[in-house]
PDB file of N, CA and C in Angstrom:
ATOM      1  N   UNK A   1     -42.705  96.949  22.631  1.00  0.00           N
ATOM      2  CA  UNK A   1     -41.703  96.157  23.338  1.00  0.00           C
ATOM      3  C   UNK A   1     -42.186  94.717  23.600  1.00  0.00           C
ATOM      4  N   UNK A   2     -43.318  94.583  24.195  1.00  0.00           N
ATOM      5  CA  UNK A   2     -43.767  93.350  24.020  1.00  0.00           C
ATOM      6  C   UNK A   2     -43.901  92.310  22.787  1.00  0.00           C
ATOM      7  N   UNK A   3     -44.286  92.911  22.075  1.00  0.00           N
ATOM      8  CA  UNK A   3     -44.656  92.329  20.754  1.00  0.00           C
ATOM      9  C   UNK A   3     -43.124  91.754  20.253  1.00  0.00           C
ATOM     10  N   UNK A   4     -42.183  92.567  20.421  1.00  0.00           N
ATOM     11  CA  UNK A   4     -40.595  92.227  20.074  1.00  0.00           C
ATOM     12  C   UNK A   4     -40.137  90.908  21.148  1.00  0.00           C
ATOM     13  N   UNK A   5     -40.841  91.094  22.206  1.00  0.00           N
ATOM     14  CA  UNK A   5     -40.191  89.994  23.142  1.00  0.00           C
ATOM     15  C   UNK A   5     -41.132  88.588  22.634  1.00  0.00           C
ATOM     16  N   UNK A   6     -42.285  88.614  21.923  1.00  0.00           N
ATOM     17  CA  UNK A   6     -43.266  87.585  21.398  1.00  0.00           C
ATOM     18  C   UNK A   6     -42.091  86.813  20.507  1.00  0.00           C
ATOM     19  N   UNK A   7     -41.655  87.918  19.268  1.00  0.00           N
ATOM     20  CA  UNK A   7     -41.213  87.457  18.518  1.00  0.00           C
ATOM     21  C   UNK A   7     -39.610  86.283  19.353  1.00  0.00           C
ATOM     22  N   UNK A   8     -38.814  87.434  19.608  1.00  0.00           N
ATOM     23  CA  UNK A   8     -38.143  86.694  19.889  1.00  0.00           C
ATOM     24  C   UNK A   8     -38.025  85.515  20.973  1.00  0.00           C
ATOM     25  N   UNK A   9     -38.907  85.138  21.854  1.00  0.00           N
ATOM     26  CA  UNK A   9     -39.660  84.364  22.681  1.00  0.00           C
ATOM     27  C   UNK A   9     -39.631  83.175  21.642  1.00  0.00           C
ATOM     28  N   UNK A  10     -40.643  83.784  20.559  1.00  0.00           N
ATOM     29  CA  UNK A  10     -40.971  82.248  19.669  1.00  0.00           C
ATOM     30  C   UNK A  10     -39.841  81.670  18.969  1.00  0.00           C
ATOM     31  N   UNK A  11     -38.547  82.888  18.720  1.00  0.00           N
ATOM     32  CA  UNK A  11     -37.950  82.061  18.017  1.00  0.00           C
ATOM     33  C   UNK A  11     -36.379  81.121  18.550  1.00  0.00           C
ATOM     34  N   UNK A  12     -36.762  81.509  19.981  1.00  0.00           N
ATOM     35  CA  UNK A  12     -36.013  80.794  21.375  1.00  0.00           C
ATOM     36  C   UNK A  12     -36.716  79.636  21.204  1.00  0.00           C
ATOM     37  N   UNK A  13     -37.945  79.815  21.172  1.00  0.00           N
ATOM     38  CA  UNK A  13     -38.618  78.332  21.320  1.00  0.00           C
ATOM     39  C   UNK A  13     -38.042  77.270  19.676  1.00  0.00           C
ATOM     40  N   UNK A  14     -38.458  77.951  18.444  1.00  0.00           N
ATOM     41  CA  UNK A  14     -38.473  77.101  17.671  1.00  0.00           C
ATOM     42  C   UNK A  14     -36.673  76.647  17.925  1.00  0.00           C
ATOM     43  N   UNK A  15     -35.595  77.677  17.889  1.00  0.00           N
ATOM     44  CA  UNK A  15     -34.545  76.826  18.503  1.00  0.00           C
ATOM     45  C   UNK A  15     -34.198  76.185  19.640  1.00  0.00           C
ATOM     46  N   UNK A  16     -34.925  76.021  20.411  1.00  0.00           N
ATOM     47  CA  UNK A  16     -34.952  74.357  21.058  1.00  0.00           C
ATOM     48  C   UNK A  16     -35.418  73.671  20.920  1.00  0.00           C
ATOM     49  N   UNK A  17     -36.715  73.834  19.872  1.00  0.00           N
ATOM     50  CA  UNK A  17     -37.522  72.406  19.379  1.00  0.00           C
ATOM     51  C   UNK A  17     -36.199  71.911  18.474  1.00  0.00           C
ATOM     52  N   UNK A  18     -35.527  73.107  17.512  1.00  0.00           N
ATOM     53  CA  UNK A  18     -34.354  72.457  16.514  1.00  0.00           C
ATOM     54  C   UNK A  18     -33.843  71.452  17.191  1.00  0.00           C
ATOM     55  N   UNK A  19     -33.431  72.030  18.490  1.00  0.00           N
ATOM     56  CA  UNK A  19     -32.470  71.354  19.048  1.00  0.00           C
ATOM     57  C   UNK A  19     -32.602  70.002  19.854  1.00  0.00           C
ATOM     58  N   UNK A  20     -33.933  69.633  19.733  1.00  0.00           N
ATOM     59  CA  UNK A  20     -34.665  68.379  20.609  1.00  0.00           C
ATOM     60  C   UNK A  20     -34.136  67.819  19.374  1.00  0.00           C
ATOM     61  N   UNK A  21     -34.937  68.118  18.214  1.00  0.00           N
ATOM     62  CA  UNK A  21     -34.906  67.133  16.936  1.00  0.00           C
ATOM     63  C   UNK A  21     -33.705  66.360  16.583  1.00  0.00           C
ATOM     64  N   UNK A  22     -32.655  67.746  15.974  1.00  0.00           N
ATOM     65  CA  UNK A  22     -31.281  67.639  16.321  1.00  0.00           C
ATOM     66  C   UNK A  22     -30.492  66.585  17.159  1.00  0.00           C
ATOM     67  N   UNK A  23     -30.378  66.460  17.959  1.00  0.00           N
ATOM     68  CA  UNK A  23     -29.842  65.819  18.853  1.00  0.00           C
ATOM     69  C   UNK A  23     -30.663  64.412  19.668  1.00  0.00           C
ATOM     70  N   UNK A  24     -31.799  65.103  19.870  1.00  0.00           N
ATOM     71  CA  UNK A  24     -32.839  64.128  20.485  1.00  0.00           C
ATOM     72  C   UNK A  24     -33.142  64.137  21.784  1.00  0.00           C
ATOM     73  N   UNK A  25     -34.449  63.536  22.348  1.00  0.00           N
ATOM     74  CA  UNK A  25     -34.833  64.097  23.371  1.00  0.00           C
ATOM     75  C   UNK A  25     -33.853  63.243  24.393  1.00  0.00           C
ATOM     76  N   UNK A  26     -33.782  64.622  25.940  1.00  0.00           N
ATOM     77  CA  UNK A  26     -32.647  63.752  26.776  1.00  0.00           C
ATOM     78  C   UNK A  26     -33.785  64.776  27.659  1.00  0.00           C
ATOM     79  N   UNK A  27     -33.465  63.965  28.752  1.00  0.00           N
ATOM     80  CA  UNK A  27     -33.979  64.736  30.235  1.00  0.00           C
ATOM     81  C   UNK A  27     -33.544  65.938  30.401  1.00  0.00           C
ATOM     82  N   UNK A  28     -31.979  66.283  29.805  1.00  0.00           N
ATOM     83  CA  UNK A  28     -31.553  67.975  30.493  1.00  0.00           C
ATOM     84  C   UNK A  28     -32.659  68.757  29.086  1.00  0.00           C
ATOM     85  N   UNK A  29     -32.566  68.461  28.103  1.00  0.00           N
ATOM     86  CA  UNK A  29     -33.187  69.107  26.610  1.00  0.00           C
ATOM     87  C   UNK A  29     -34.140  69.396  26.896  1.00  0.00           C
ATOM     88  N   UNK A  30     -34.954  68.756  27.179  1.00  0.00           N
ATOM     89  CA  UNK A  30     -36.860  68.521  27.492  1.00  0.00           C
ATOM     90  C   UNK A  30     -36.962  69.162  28.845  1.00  0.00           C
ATOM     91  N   UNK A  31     -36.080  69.488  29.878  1.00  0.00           N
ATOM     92  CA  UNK A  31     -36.394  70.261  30.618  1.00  0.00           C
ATOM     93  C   UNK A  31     -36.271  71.630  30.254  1.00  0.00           C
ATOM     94  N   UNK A  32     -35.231  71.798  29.455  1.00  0.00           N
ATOM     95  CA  UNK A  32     -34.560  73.249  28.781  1.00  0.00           C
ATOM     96  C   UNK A  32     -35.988  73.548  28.088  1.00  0.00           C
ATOM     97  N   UNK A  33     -36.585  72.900  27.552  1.00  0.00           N
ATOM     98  CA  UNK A  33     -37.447  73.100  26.419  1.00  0.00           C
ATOM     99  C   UNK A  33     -38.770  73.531  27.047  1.00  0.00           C
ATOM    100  N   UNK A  34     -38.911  72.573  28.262  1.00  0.00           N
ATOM    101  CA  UNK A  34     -40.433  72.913  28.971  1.00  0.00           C
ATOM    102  C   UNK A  34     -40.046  74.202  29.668  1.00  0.00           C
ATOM    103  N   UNK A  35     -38.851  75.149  30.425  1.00  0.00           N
ATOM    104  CA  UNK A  35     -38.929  76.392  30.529  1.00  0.00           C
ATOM    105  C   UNK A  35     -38.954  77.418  29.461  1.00  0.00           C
ATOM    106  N   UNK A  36     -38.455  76.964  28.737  1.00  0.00           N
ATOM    107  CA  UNK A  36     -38.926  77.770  27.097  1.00  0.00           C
ATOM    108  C   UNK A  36     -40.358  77.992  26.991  1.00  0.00           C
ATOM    109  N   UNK A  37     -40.930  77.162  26.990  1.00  0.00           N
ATOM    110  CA  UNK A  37     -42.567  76.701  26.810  1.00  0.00           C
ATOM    111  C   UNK A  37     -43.039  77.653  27.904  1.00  0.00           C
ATOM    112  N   UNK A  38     -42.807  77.760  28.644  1.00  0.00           N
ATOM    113  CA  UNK A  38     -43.305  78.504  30.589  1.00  0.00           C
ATOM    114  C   UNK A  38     -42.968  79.833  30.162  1.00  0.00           C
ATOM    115  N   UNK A  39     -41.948  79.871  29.610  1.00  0.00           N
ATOM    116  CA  UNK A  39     -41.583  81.373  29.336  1.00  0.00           C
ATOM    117  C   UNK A  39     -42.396  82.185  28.588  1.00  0.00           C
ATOM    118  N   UNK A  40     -42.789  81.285  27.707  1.00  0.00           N
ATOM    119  CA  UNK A  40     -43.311  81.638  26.228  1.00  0.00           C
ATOM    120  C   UNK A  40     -44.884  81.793  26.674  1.00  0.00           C
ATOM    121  N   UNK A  41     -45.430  80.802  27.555  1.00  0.00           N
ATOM    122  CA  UNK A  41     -46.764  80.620  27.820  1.00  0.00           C
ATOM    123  C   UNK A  41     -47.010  81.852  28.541  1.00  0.00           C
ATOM    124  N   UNK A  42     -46.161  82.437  29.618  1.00  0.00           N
ATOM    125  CA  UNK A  42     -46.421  83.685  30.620  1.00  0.00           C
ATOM    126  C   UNK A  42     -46.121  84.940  29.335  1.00  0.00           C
ATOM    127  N   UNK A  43     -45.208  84.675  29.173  1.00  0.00           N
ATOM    128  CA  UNK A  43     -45.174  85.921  27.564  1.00  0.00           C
ATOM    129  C   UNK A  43     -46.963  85.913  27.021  1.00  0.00           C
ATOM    130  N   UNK A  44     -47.683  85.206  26.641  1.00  0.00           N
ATOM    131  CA  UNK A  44     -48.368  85.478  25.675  1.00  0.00           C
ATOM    132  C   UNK A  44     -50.081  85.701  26.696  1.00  0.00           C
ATOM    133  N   UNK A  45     -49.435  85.337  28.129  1.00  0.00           N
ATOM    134  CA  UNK A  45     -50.757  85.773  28.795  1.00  0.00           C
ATOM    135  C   UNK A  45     -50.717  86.962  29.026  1.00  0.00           C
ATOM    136  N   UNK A  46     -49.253  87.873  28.865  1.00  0.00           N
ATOM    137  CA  UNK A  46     -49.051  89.211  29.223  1.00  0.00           C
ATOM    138  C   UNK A  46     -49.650  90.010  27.860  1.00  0.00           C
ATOM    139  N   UNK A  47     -49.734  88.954  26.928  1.00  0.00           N
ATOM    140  CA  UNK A  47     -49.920  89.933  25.660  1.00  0.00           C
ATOM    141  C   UNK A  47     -51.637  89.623  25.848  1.00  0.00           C
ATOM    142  N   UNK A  48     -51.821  88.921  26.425  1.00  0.00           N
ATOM    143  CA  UNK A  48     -53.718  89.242  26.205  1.00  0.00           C
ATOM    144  C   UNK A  48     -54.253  87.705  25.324  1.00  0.00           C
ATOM    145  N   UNK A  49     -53.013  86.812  24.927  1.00  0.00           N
ATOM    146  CA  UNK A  49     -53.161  85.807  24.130  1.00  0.00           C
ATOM    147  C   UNK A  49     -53.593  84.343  25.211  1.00  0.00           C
ATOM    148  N   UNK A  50     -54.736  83.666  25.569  1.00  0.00           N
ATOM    149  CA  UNK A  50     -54.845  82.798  26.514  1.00  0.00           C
ATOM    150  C   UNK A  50     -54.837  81.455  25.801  1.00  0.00           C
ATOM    151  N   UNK A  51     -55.725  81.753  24.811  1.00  0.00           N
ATOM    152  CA  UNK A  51     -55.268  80.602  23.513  1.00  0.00           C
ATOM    153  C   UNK A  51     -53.756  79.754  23.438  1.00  0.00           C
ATOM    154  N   UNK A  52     -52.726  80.627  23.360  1.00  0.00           N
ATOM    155  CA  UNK A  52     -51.869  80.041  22.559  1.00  0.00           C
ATOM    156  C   UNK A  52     -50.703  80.341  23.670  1.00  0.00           C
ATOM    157  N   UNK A  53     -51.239  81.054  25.026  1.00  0.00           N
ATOM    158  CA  UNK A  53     -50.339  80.592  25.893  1.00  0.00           C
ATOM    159  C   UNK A  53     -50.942  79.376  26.692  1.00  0.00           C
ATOM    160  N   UNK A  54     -51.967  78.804  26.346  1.00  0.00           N
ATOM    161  CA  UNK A  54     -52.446  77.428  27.345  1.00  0.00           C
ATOM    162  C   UNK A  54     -51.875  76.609  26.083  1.00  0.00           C
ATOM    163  N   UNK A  55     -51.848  76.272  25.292  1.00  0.00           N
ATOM    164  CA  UNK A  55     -51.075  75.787  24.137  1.00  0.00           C
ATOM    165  C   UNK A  55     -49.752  75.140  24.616  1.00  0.00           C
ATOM    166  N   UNK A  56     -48.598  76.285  24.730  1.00  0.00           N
ATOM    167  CA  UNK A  56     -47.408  76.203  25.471  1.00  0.00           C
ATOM    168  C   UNK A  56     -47.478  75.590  26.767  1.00  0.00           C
ATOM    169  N   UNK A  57     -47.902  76.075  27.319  1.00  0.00           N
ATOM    170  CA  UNK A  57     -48.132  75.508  29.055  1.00  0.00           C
ATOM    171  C   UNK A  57     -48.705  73.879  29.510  1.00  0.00           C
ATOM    172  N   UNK A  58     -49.804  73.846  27.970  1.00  0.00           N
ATOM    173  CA  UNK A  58     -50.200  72.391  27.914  1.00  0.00           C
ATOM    174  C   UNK A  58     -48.793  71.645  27.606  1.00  0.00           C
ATOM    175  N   UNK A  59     -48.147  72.131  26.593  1.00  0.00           N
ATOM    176  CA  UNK A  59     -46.629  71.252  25.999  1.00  0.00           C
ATOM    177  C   UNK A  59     -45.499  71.257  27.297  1.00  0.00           C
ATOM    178  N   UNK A  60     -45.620  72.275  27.845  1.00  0.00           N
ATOM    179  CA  UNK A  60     -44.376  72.017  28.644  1.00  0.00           C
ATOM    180  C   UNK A  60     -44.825  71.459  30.357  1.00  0.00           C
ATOM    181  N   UNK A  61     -46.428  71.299  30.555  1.00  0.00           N
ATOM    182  CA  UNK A  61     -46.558  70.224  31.348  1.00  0.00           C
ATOM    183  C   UNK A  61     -46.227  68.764  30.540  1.00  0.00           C
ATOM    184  N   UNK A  62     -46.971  68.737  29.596  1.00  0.00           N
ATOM    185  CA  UNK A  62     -46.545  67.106  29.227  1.00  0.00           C
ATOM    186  C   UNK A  62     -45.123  66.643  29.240  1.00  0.00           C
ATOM    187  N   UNK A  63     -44.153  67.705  28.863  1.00  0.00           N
ATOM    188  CA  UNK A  63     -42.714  67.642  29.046  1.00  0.00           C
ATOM    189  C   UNK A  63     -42.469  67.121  29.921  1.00  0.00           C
ATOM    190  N   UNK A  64     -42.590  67.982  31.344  1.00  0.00           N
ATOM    191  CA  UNK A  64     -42.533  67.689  32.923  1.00  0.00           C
ATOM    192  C   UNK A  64     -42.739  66.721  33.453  1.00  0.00           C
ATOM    193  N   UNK A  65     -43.888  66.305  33.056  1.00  0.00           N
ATOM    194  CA  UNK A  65     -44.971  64.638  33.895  1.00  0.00           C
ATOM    195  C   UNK A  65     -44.045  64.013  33.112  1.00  0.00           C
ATOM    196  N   UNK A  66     -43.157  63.597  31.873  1.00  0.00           N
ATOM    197  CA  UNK A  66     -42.792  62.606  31.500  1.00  0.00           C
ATOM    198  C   UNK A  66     -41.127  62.823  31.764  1.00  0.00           C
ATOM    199  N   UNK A  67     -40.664  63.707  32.647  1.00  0.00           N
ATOM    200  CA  UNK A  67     -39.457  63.411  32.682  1.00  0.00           C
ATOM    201  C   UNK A  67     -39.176  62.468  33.974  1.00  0.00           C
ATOM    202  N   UNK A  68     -37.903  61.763  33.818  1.00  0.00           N
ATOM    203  CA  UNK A  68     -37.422  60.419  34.696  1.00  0.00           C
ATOM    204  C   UNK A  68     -37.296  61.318  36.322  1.00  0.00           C
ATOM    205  N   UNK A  69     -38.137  60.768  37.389  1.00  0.00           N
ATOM    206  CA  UNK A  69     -38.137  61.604  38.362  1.00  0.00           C
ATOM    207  C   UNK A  69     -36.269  61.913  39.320  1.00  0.00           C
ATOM    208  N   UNK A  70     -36.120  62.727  39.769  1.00  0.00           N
ATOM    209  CA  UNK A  70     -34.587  63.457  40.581  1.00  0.00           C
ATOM    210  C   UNK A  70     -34.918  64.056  41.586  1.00  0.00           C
ATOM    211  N   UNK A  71     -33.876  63.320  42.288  1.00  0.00           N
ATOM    212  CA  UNK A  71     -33.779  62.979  44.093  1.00  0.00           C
ATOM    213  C   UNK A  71     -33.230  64.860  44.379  1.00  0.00           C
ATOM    214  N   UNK A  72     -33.037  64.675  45.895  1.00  0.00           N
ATOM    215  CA  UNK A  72     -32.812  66.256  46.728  1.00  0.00           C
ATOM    216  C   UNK A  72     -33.322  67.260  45.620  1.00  0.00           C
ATOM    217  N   UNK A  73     -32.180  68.743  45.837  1.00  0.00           N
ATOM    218  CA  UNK A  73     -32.871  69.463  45.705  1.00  0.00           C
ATOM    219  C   UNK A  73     -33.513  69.944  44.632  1.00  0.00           C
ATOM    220  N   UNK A  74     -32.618  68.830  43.494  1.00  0.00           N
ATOM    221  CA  UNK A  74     -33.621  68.731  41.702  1.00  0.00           C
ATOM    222  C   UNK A  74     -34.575  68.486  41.645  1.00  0.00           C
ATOM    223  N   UNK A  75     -35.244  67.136  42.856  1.00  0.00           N
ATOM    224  CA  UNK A  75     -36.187  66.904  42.574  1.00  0.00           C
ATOM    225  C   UNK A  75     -37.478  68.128  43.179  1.00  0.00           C
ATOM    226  N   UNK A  76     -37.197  68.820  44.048  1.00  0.00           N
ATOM    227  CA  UNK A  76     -37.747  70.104  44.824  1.00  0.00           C
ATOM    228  C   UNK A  76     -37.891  70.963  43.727  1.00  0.00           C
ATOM    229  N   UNK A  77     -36.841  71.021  42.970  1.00  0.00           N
ATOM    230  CA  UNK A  77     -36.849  72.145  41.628  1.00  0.00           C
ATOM    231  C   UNK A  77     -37.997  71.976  40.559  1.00  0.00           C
ATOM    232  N   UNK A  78     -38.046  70.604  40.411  1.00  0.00           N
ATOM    233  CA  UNK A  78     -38.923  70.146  39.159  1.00  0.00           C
ATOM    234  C   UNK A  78     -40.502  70.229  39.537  1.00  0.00           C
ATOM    235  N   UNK A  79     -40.235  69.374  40.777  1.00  0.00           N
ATOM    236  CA  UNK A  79     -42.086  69.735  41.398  1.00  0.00           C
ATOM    237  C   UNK A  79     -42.451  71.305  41.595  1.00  0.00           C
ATOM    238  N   UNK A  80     -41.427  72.576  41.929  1.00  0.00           N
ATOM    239  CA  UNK A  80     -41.289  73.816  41.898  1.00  0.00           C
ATOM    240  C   UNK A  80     -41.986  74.207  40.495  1.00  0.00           C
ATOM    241  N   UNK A  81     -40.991  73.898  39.173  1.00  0.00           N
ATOM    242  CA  UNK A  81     -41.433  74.122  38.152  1.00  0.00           C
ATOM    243  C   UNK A  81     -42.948  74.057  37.350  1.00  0.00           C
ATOM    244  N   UNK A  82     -43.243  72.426  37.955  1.00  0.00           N
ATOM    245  CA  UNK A  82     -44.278  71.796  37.710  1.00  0.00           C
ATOM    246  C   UNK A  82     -45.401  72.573  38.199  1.00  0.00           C
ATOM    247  N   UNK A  83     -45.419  73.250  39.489  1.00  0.00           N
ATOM    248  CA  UNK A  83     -46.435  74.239  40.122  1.00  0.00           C
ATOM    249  C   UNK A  83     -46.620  75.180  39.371  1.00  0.00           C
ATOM    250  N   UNK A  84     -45.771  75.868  38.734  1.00  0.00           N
ATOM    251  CA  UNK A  84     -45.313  76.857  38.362  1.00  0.00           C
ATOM    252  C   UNK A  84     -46.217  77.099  37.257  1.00  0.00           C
ATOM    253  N   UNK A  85     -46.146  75.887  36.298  1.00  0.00           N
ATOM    254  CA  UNK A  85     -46.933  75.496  34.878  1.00  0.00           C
ATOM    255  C   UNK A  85     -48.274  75.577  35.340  1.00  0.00           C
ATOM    256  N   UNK A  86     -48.750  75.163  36.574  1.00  0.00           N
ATOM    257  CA  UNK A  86     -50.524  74.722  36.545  1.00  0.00           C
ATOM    258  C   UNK A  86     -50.581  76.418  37.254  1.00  0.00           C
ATOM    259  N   UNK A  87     -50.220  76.940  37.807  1.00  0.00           N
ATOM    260  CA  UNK A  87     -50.532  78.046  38.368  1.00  0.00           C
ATOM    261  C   UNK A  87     -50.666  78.667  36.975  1.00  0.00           C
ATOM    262  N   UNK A  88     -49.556  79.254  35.962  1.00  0.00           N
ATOM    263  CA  UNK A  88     -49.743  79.988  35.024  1.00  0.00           C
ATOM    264  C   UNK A  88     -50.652  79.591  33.930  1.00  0.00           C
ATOM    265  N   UNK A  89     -51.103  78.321  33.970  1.00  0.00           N
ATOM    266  CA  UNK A  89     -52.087  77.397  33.105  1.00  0.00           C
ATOM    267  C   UNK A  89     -53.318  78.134  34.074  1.00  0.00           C
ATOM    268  N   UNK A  90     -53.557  78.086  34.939  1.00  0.00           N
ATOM    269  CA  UNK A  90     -54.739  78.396  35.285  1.00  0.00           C
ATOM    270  C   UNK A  90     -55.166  79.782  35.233  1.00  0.00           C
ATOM    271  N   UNK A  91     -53.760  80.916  34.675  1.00  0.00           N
ATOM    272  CA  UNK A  91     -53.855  81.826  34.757  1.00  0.00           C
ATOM    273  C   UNK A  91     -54.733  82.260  33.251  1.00  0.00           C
ATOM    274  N   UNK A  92     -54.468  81.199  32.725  1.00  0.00           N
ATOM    275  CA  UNK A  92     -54.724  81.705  31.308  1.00  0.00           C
ATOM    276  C   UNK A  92     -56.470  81.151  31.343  1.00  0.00           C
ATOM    277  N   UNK A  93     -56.881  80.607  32.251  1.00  0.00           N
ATOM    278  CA  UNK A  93     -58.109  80.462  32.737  1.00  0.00           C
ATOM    279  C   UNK A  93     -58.797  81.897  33.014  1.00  0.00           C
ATOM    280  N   UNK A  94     -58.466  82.876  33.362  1.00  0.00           N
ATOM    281  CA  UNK A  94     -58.813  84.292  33.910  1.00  0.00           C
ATOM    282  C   UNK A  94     -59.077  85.094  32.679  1.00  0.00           C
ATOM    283  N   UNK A  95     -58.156  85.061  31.674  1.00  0.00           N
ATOM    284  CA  UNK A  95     -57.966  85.913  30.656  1.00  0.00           C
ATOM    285  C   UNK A  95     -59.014  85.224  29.649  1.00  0.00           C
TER     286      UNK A  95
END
């Protein structure tokens, strides 16, 4: 079951990289994309993979730090998110 959620995990991801390319990067995309990345990064620490979920987690912090900063409770959401990434980044520190 896991291994099925890898796959399809990655191929959520490669369709939103399509879709950055596609269209091009916008603040809502690149946020869509860095929870993809978070998703994908906690997916692959569950599989035992620390490699290639600090990989992801590295991409979808850089996402984060470079998006245009948002006031009330978006901006609460994003610094939320942003925790979210170094906590599970550090998780892959353990493994």
């Amino acid at each position: 079951p896991l291994e099925r959620r890898r796959s399809e995990a990655e191929k959520l991801l490669g369709s939103a990289r399509e879709l950055r390319d596609g269209v091009g990067a916008s603040p809502e995309i690149d946020r869509g994309l860095a929870h993809t990345l978070m998703a994908c990064g906690a997916l692959h620490i569950q599989l035992g993979d620390p490699a290639l979920a600090e990989q992801r987690l590295r991409e979808a912090l850089t996402l984060l730090r470079a998006l245009p900063p948002r006031s009330g409770s978006d901006h609460d959401e994003d610094r939320a998110t942003l925790s979210h990434a170094l906590i599970l980044l550090g998780n892959t520190q353990q493994h």
